[in-house]
N, C-alpha and C. Protein backbone atom coordinates (compact mmCIF):
# COMPACT_ATOMS: atom_id res chain seq x y z
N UNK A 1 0.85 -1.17 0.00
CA UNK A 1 0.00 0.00 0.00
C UNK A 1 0.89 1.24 0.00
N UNK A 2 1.61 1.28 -1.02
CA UNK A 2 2.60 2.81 -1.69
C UNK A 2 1.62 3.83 -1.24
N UNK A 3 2.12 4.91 -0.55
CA UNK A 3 1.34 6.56 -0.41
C UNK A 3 0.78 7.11 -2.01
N UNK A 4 2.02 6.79 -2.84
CA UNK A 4 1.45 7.23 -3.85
C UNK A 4 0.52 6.36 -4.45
N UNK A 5 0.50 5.55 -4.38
CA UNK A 5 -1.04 4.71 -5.01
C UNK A 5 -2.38 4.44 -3.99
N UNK A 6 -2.13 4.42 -2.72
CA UNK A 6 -3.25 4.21 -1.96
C UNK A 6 -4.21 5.13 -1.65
N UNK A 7 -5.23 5.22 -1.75
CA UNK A 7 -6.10 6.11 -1.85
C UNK A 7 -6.39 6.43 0.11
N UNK A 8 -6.19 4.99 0.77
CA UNK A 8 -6.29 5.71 1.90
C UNK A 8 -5.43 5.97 2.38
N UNK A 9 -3.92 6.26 2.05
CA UNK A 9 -2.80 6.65 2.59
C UNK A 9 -3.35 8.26 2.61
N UNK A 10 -3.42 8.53 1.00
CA UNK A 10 -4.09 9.77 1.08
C UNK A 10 -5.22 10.35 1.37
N UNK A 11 -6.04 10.04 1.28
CA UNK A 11 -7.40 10.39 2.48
C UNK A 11 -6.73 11.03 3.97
N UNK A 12 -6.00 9.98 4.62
CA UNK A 12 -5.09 10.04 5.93
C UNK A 12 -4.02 11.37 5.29
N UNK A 13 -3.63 11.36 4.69
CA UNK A 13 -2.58 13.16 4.68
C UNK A 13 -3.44 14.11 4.54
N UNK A 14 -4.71 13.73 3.74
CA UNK A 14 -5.69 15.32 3.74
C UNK A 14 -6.29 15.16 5.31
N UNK A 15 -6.66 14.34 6.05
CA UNK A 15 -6.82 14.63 7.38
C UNK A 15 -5.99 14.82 8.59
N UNK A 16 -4.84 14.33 8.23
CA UNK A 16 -3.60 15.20 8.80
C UNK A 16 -3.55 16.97 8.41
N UNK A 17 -3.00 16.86 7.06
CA UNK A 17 -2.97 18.12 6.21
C UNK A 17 -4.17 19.43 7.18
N UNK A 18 -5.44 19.21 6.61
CA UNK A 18 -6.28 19.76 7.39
C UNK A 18 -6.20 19.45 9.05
N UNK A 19 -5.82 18.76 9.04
CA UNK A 19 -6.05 18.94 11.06
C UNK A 19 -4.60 19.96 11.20
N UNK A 20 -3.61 20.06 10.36
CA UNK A 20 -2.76 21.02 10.43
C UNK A 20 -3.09 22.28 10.23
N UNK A 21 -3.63 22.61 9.57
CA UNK A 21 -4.47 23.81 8.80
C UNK A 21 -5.51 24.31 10.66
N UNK A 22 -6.11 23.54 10.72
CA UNK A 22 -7.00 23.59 11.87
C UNK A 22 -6.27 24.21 13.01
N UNK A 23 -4.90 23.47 13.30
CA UNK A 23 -3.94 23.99 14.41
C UNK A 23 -3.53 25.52 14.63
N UNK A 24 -2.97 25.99 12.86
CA UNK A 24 -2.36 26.99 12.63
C UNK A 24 -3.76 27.78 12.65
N UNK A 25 -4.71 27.82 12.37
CA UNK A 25 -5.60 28.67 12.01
C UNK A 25 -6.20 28.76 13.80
N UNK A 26 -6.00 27.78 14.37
CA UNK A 26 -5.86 27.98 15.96
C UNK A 26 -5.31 28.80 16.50
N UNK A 27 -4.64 28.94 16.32
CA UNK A 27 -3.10 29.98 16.45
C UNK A 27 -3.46 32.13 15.86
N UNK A 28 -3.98 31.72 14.94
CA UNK A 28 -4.34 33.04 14.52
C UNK A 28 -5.50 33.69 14.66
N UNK A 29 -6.67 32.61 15.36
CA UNK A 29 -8.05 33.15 15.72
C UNK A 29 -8.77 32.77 14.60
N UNK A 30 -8.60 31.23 13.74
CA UNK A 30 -9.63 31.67 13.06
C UNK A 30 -10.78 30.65 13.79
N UNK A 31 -10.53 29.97 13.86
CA UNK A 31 -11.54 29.04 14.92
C UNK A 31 -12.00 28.03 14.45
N UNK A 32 -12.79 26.94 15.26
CA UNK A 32 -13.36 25.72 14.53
C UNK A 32 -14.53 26.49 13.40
N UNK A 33 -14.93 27.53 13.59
CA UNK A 33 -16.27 27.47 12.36
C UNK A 33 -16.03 27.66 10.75
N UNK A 34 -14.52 28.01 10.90
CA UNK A 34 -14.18 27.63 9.63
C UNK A 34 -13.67 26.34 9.13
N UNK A 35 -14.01 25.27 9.67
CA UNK A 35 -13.79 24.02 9.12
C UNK A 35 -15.05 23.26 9.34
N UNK A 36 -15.81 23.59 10.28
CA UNK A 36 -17.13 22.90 10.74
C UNK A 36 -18.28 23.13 9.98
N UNK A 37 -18.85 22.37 9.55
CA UNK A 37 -20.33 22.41 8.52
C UNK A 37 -21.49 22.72 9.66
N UNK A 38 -21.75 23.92 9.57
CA UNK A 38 -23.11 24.36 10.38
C UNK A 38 -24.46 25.02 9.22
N UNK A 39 -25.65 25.26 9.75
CA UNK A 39 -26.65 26.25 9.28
C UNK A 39 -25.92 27.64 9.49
N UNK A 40 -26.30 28.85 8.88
CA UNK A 40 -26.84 28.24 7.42
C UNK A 40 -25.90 27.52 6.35
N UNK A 41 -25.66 26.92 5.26
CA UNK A 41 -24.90 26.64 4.59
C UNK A 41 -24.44 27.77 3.47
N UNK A 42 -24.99 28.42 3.44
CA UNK A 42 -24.37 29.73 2.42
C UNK A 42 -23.02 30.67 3.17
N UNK A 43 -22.86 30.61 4.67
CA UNK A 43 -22.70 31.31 4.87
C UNK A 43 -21.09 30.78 5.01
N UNK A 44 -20.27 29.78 4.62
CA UNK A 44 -19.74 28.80 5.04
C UNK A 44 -19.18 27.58 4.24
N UNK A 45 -19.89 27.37 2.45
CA UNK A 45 -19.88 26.81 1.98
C UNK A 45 -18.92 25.86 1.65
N UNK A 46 -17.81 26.01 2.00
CA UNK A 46 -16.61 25.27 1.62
C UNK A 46 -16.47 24.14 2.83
N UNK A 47 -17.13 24.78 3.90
CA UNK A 47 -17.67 23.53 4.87
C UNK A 47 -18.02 21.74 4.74
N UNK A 48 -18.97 22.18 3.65
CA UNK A 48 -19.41 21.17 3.04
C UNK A 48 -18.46 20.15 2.68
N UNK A 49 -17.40 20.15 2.50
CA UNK A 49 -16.08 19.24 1.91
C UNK A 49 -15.58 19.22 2.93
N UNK A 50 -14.90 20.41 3.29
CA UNK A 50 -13.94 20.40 4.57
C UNK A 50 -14.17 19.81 5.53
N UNK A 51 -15.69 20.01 6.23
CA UNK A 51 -15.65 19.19 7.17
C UNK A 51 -15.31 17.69 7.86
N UNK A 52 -15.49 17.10 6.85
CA UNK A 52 -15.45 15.47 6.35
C UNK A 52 -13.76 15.69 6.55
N UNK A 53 -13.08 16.38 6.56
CA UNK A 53 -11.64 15.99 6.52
C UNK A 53 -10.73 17.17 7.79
N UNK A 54 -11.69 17.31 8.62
CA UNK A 54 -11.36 18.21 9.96
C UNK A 54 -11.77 17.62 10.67
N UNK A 55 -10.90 17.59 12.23
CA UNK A 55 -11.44 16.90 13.53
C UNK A 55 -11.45 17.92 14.55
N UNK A 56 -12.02 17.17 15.54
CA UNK A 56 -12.51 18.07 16.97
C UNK A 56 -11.46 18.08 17.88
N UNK A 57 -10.53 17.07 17.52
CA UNK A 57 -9.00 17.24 18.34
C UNK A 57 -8.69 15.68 18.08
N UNK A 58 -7.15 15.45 18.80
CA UNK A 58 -6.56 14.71 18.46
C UNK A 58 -6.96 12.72 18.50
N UNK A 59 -7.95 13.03 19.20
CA UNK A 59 -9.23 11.40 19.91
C UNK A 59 -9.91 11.10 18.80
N UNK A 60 -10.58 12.30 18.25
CA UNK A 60 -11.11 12.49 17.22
C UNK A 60 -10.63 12.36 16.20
N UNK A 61 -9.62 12.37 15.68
CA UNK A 61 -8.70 12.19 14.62
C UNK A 61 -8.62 10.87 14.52
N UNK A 62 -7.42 10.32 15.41
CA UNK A 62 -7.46 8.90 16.19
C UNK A 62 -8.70 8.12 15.48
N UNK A 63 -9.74 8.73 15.94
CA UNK A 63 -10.91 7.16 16.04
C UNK A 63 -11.30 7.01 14.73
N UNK A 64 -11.14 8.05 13.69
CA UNK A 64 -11.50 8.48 12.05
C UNK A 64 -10.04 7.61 11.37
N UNK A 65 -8.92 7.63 11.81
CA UNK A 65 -7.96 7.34 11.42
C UNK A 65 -7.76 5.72 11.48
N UNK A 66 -8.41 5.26 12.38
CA UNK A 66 -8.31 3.73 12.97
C UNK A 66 -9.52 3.00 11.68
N UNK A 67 -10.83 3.69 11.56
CA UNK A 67 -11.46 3.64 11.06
C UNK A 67 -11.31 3.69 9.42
N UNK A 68 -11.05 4.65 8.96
CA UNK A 68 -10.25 4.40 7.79
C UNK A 68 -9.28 3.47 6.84
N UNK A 69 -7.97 3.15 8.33
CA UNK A 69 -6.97 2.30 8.25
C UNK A 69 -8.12 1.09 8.10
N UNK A 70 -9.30 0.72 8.40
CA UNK A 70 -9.20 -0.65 8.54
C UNK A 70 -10.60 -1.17 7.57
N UNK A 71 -11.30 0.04 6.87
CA UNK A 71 -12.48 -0.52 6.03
C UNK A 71 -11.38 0.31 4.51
N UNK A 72 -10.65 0.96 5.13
CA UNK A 72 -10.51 1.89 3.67
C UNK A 72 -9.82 1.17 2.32
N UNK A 73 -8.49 0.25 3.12
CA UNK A 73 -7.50 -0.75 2.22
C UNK A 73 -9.01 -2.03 1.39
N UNK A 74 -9.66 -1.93 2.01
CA UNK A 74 -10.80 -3.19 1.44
C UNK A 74 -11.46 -2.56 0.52
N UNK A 75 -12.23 -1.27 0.26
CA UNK A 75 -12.42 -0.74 -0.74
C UNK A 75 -11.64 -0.40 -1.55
N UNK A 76 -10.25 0.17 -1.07
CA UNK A 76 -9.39 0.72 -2.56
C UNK A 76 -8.98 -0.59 -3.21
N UNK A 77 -9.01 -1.76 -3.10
CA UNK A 77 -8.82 -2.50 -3.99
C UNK A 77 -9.43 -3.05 -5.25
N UNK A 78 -10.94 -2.75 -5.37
CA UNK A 78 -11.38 -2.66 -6.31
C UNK A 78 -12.31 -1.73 -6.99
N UNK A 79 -11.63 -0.40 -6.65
CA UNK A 79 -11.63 0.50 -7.67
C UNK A 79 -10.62 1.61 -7.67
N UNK A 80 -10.82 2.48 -8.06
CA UNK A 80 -10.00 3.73 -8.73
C UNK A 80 -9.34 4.82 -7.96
N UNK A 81 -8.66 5.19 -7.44
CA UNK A 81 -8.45 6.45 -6.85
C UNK A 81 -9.24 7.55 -7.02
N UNK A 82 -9.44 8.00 -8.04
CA UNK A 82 -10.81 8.82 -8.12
C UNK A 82 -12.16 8.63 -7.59
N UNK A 83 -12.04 7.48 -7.64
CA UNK A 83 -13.85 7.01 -7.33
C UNK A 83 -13.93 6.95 -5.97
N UNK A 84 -12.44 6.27 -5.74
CA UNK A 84 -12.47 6.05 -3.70
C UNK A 84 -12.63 7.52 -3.39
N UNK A 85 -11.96 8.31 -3.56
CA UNK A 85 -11.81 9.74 -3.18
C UNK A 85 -13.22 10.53 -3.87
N UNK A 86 -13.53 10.40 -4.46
CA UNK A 86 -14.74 10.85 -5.05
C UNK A 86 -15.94 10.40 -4.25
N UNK A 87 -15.89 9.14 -3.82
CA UNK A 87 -17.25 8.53 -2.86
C UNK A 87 -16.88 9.06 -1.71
N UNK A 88 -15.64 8.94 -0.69
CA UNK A 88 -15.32 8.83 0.12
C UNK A 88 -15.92 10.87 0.40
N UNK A 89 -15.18 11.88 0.11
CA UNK A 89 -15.76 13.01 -0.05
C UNK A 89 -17.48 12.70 -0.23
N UNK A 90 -17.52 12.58 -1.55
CA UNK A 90 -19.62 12.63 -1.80
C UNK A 90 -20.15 11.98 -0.44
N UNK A 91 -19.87 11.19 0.02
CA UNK A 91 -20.53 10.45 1.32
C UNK A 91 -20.39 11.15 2.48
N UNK A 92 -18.98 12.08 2.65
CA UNK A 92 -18.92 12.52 3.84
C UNK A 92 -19.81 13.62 3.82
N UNK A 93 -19.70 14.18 2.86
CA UNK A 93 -20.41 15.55 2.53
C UNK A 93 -21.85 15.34 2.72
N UNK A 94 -22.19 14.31 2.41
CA UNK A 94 -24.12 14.10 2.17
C UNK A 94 -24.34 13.37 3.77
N UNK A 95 -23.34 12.65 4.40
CA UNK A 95 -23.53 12.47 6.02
C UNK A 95 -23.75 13.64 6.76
N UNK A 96 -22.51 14.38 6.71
CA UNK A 96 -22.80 16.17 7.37
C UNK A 96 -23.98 16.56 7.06
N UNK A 97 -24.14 16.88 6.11
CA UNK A 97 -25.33 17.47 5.65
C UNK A 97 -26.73 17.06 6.39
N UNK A 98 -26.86 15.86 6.44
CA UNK A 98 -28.16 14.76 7.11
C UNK A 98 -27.75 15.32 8.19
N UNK A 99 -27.11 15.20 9.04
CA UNK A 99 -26.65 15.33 10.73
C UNK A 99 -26.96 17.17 10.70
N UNK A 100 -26.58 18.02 10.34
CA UNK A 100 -26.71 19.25 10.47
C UNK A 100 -28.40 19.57 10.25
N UNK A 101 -28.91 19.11 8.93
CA UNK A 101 -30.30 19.56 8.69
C UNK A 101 -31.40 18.74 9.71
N UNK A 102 -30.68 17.27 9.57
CA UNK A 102 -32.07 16.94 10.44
C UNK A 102 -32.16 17.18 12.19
N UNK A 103 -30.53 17.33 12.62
CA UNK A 103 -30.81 18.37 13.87
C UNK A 103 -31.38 19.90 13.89
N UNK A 104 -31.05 20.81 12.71
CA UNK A 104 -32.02 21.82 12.69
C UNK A 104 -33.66 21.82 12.58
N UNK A 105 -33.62 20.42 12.31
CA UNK A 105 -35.24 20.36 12.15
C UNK A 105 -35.93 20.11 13.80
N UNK A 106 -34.91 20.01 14.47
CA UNK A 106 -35.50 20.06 15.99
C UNK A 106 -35.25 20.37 17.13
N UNK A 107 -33.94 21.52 16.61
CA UNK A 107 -33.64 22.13 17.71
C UNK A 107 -32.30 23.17 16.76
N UNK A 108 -31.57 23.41 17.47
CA UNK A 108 -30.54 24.13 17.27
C UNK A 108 -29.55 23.24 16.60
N UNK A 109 -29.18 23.39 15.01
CA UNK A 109 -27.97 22.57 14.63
C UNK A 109 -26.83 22.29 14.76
N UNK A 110 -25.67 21.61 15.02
CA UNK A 110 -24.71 21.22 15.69
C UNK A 110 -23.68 21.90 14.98
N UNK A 111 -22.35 22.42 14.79
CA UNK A 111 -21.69 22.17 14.05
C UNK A 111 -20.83 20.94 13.99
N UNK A 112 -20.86 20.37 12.15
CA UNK A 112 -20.34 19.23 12.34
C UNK A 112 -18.27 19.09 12.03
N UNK A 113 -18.17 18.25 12.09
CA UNK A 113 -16.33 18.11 11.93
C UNK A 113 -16.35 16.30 11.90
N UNK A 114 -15.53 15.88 11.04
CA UNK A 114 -15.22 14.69 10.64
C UNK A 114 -15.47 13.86 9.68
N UNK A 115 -14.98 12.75 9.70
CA UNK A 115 -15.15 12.04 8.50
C UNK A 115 -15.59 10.33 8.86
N UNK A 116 -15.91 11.09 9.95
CA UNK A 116 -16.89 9.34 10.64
C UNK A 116 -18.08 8.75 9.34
N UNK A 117 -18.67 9.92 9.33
CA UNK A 117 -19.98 9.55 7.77
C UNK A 117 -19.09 9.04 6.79
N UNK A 118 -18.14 9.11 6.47
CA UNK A 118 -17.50 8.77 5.21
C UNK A 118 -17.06 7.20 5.30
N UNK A 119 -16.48 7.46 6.47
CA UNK A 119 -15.93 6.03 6.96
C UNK A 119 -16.85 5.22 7.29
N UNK A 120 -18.19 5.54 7.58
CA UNK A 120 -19.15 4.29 7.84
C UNK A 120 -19.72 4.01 6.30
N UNK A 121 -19.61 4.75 5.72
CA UNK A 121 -19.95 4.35 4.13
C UNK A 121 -18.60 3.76 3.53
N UNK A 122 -17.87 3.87 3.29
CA UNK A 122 -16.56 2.52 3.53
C UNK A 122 -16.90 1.51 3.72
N UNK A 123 -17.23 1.57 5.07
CA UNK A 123 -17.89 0.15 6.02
C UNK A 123 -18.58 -0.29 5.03
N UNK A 124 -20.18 0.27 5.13
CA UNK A 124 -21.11 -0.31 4.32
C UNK A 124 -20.95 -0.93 3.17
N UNK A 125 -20.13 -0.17 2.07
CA UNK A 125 -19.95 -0.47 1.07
C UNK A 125 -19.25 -2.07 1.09
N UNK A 126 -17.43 -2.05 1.96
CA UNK A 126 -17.31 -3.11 2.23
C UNK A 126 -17.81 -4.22 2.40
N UNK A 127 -19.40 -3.68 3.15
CA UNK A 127 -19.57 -5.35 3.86
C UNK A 127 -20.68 -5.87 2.88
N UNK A 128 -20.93 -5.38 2.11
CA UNK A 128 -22.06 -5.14 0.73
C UNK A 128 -21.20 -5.34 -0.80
N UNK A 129 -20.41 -4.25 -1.13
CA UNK A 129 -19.83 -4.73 -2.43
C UNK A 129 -18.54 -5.40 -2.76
N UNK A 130 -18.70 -6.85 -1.32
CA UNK A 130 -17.62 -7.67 -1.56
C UNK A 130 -17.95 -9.11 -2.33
N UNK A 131 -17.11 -9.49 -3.00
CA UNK A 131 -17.76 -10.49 -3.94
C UNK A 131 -18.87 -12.22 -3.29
N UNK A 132 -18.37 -11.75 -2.13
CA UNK A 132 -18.78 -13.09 -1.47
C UNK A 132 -20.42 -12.33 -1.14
N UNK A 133 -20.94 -11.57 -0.91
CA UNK A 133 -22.12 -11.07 -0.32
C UNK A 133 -22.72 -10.64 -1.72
N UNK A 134 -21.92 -10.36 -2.88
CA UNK A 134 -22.42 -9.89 -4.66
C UNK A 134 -22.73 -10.83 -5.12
N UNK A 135 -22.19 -12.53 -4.43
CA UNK A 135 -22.71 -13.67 -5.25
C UNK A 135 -23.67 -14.09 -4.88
N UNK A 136 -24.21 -13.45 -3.31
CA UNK A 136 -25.20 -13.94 -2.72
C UNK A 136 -26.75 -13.40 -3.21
N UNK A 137 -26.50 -12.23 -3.66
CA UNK A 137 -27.38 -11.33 -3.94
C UNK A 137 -27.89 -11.30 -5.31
N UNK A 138 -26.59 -11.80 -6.37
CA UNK A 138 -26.83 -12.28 -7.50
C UNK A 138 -27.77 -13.66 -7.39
N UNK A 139 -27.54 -14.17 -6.77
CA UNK A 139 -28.37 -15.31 -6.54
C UNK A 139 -29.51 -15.67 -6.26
N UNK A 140 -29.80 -14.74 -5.26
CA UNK A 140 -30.89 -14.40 -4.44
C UNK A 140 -31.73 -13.15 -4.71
N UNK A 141 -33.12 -13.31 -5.41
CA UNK A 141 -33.75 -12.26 -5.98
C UNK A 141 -34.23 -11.78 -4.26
N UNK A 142 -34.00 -10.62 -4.27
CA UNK A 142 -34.94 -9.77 -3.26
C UNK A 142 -35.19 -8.75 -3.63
N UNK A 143 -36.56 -8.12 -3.16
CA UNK A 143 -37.41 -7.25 -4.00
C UNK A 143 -36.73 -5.87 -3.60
N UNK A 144 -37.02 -4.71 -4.21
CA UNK A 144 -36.00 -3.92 -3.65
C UNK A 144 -36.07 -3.13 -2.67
N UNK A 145 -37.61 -3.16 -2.16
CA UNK A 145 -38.33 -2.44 -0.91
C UNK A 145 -37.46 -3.33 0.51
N UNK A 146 -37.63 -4.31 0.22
CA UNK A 146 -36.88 -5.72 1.07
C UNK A 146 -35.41 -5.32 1.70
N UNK A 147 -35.00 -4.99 0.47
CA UNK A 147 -33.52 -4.52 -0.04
C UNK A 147 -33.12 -3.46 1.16
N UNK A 148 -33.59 -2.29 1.22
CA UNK A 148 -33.42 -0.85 1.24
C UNK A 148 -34.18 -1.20 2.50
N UNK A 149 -35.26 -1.84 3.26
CA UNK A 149 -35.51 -2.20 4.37
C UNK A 149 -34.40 -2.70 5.11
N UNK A 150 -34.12 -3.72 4.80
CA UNK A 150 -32.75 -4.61 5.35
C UNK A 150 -31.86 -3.45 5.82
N UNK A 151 -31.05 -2.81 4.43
CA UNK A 151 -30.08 -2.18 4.73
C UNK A 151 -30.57 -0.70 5.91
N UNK A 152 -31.63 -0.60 6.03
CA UNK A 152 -32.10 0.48 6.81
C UNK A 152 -31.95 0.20 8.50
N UNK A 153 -32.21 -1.04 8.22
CA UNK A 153 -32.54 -1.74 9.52
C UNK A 153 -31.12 -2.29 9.83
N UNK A 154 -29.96 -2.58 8.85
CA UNK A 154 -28.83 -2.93 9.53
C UNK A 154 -27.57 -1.57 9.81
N UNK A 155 -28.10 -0.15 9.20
CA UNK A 155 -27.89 0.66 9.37
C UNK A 155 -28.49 1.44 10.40
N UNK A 156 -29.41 1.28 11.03
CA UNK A 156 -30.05 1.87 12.35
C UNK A 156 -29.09 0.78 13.32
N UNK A 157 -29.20 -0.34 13.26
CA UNK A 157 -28.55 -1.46 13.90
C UNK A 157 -27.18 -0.87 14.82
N UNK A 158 -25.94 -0.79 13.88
CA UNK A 158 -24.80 -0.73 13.62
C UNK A 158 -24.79 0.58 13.97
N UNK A 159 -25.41 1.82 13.93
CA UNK A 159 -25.23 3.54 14.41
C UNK A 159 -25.51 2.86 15.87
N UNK A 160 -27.07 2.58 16.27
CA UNK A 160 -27.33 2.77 17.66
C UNK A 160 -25.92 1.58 18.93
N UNK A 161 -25.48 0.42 17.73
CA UNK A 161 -24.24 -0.20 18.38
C UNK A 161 -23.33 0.30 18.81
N UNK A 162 -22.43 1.44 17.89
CA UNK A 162 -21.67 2.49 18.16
C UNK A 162 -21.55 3.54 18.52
N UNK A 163 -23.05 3.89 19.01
CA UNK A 163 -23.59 4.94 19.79
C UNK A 163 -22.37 5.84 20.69
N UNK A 164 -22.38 6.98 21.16
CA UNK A 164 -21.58 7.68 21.86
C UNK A 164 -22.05 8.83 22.54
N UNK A 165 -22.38 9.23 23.45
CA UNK A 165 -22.39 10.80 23.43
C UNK A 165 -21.91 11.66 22.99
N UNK A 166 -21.99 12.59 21.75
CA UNK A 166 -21.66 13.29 21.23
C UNK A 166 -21.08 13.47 19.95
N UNK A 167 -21.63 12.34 18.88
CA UNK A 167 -21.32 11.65 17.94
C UNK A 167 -22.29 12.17 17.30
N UNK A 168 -21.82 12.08 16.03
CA UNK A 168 -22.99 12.38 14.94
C UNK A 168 -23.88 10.95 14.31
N UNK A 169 -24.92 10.83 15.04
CA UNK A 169 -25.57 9.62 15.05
C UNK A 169 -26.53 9.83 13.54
N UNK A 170 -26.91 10.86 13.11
CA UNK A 170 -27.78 10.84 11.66
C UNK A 170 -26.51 10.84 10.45
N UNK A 171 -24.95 11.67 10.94
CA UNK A 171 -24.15 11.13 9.81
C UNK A 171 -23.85 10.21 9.95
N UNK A 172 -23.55 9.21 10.73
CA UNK A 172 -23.20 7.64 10.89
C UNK A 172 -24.14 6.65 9.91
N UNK A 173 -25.73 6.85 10.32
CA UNK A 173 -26.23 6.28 9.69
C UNK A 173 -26.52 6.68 8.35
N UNK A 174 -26.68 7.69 7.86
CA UNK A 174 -26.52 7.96 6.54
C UNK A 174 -25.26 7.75 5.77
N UNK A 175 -24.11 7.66 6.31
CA UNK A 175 -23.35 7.44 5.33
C UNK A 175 -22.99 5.54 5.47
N UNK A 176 -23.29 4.57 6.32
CA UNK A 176 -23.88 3.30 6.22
C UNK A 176 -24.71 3.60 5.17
N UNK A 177 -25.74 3.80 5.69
CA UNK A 177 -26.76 3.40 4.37
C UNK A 177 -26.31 3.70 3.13
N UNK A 178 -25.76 4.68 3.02
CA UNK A 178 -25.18 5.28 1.41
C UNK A 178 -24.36 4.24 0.92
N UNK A 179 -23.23 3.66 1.90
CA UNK A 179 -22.06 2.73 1.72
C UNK A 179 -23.18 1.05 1.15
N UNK A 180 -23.96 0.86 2.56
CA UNK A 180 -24.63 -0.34 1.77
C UNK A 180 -25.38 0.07 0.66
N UNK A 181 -26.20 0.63 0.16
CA UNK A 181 -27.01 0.59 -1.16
C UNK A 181 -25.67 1.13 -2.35
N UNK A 182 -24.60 2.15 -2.39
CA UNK A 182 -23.40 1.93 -3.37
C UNK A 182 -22.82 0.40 -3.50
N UNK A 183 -22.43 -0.31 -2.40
CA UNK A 183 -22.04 -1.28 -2.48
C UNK A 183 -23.12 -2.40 -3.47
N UNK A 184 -23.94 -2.21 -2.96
CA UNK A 184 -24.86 -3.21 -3.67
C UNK A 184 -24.63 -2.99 -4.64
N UNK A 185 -24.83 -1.78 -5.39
CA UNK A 185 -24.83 -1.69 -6.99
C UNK A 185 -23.31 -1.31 -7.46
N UNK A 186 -22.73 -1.63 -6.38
CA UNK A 186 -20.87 -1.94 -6.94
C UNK A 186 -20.29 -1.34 -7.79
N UNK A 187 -21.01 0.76 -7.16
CA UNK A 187 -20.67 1.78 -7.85
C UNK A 187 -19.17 2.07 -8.15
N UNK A 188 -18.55 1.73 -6.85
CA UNK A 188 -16.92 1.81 -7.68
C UNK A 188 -16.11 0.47 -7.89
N UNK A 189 -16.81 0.06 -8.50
CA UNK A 189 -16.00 -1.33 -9.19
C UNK A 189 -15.49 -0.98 -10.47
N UNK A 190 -14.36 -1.18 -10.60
CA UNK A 190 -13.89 -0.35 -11.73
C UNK A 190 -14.26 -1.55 -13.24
């Protein structure tokens, strides 16, 4: 797994990279809200990416980094550097997003930081678009309401398992679910 070819070597330097960025910008006053995805989103926009690749401190880093290291090498093997990095971003970004809006829908929205959503869509994808679970499914007609039930239900499963105080429990499960239904249709299979 060469830095220059592994897609999660690099994933891991842009979350270093940025948690560096985060430090220095510590240093000069600019603060977490310029890396953190909050309401409104206009006001902030570059959030949207960034966040997924900024942490809340060094635990936080840590537990994204462990996480990565260990679903990320199983996806980059069958597909592209672009696509890993392309999903891996699109997923984190559309996790934040879920976690920020659907806490504004009931109270005051959080600001978010990390790349936990990304990494549970990793997961998902893993445990879904690996060939042993693709032959099963090839095999096995299930309807697709069935489908998207299942994965709903093993994605509520797996968030409320890893539960935490102070975790982003709607990006967890959204970016699972994103990871299992990509996986199924074995969007980055090259």
């Amino acid at each position: 797994m060469g830095s220059d070819r592994s897609a999660t070597l690099q994933t891991l330097a842009a979350f270093l990279g940025v948690f560096g960025l985060q430090a220095v910008g510590g240093l000069v006053g600019l603060g977490t809200a310029w890396f953190a995805l909050s309401l409104p989103l206009d006001a902030r926009p570059w959030t949207v990416l960034l966040s997924t690749y900024a942490h809340a401190g060094a635990a936080h880093l840590a537990a994204n980094v462990l996480g990565l290291l260990l679903v990320g090498p199983l996806v980059e093997r069958g597909t592209s550097r672009a696509r890993f990095h392309a999903f891996f971003a699109g997923s984190g970004a559309l996790a934040g997003l879920s976690e920020v809006l659907v806490a504004g829908l009931t109270g005051p929205s959080p600001a978010v930081l990390g790349g936990s959503g990304a990494v549970f869509a990793l997961l998902g994808y893993a445990l879904v678009g690996n060939r042993v679970v693709g032959r099963v499914f090839d095999r096995v007609e299930i309807d697709r309401s069935l489908t998207l039930g299942l994965f709903v239900a093993v994605a509520a499963v797996l968030t409320v398992v890893t539960a935490a105080p102070g975790l982003a429990l709607v990006a967890h499960f959204t970016g699972l679910l994103v990871g299992l239904l990509a996986g199924r249709r074995r969007l980055l299979r090259t």
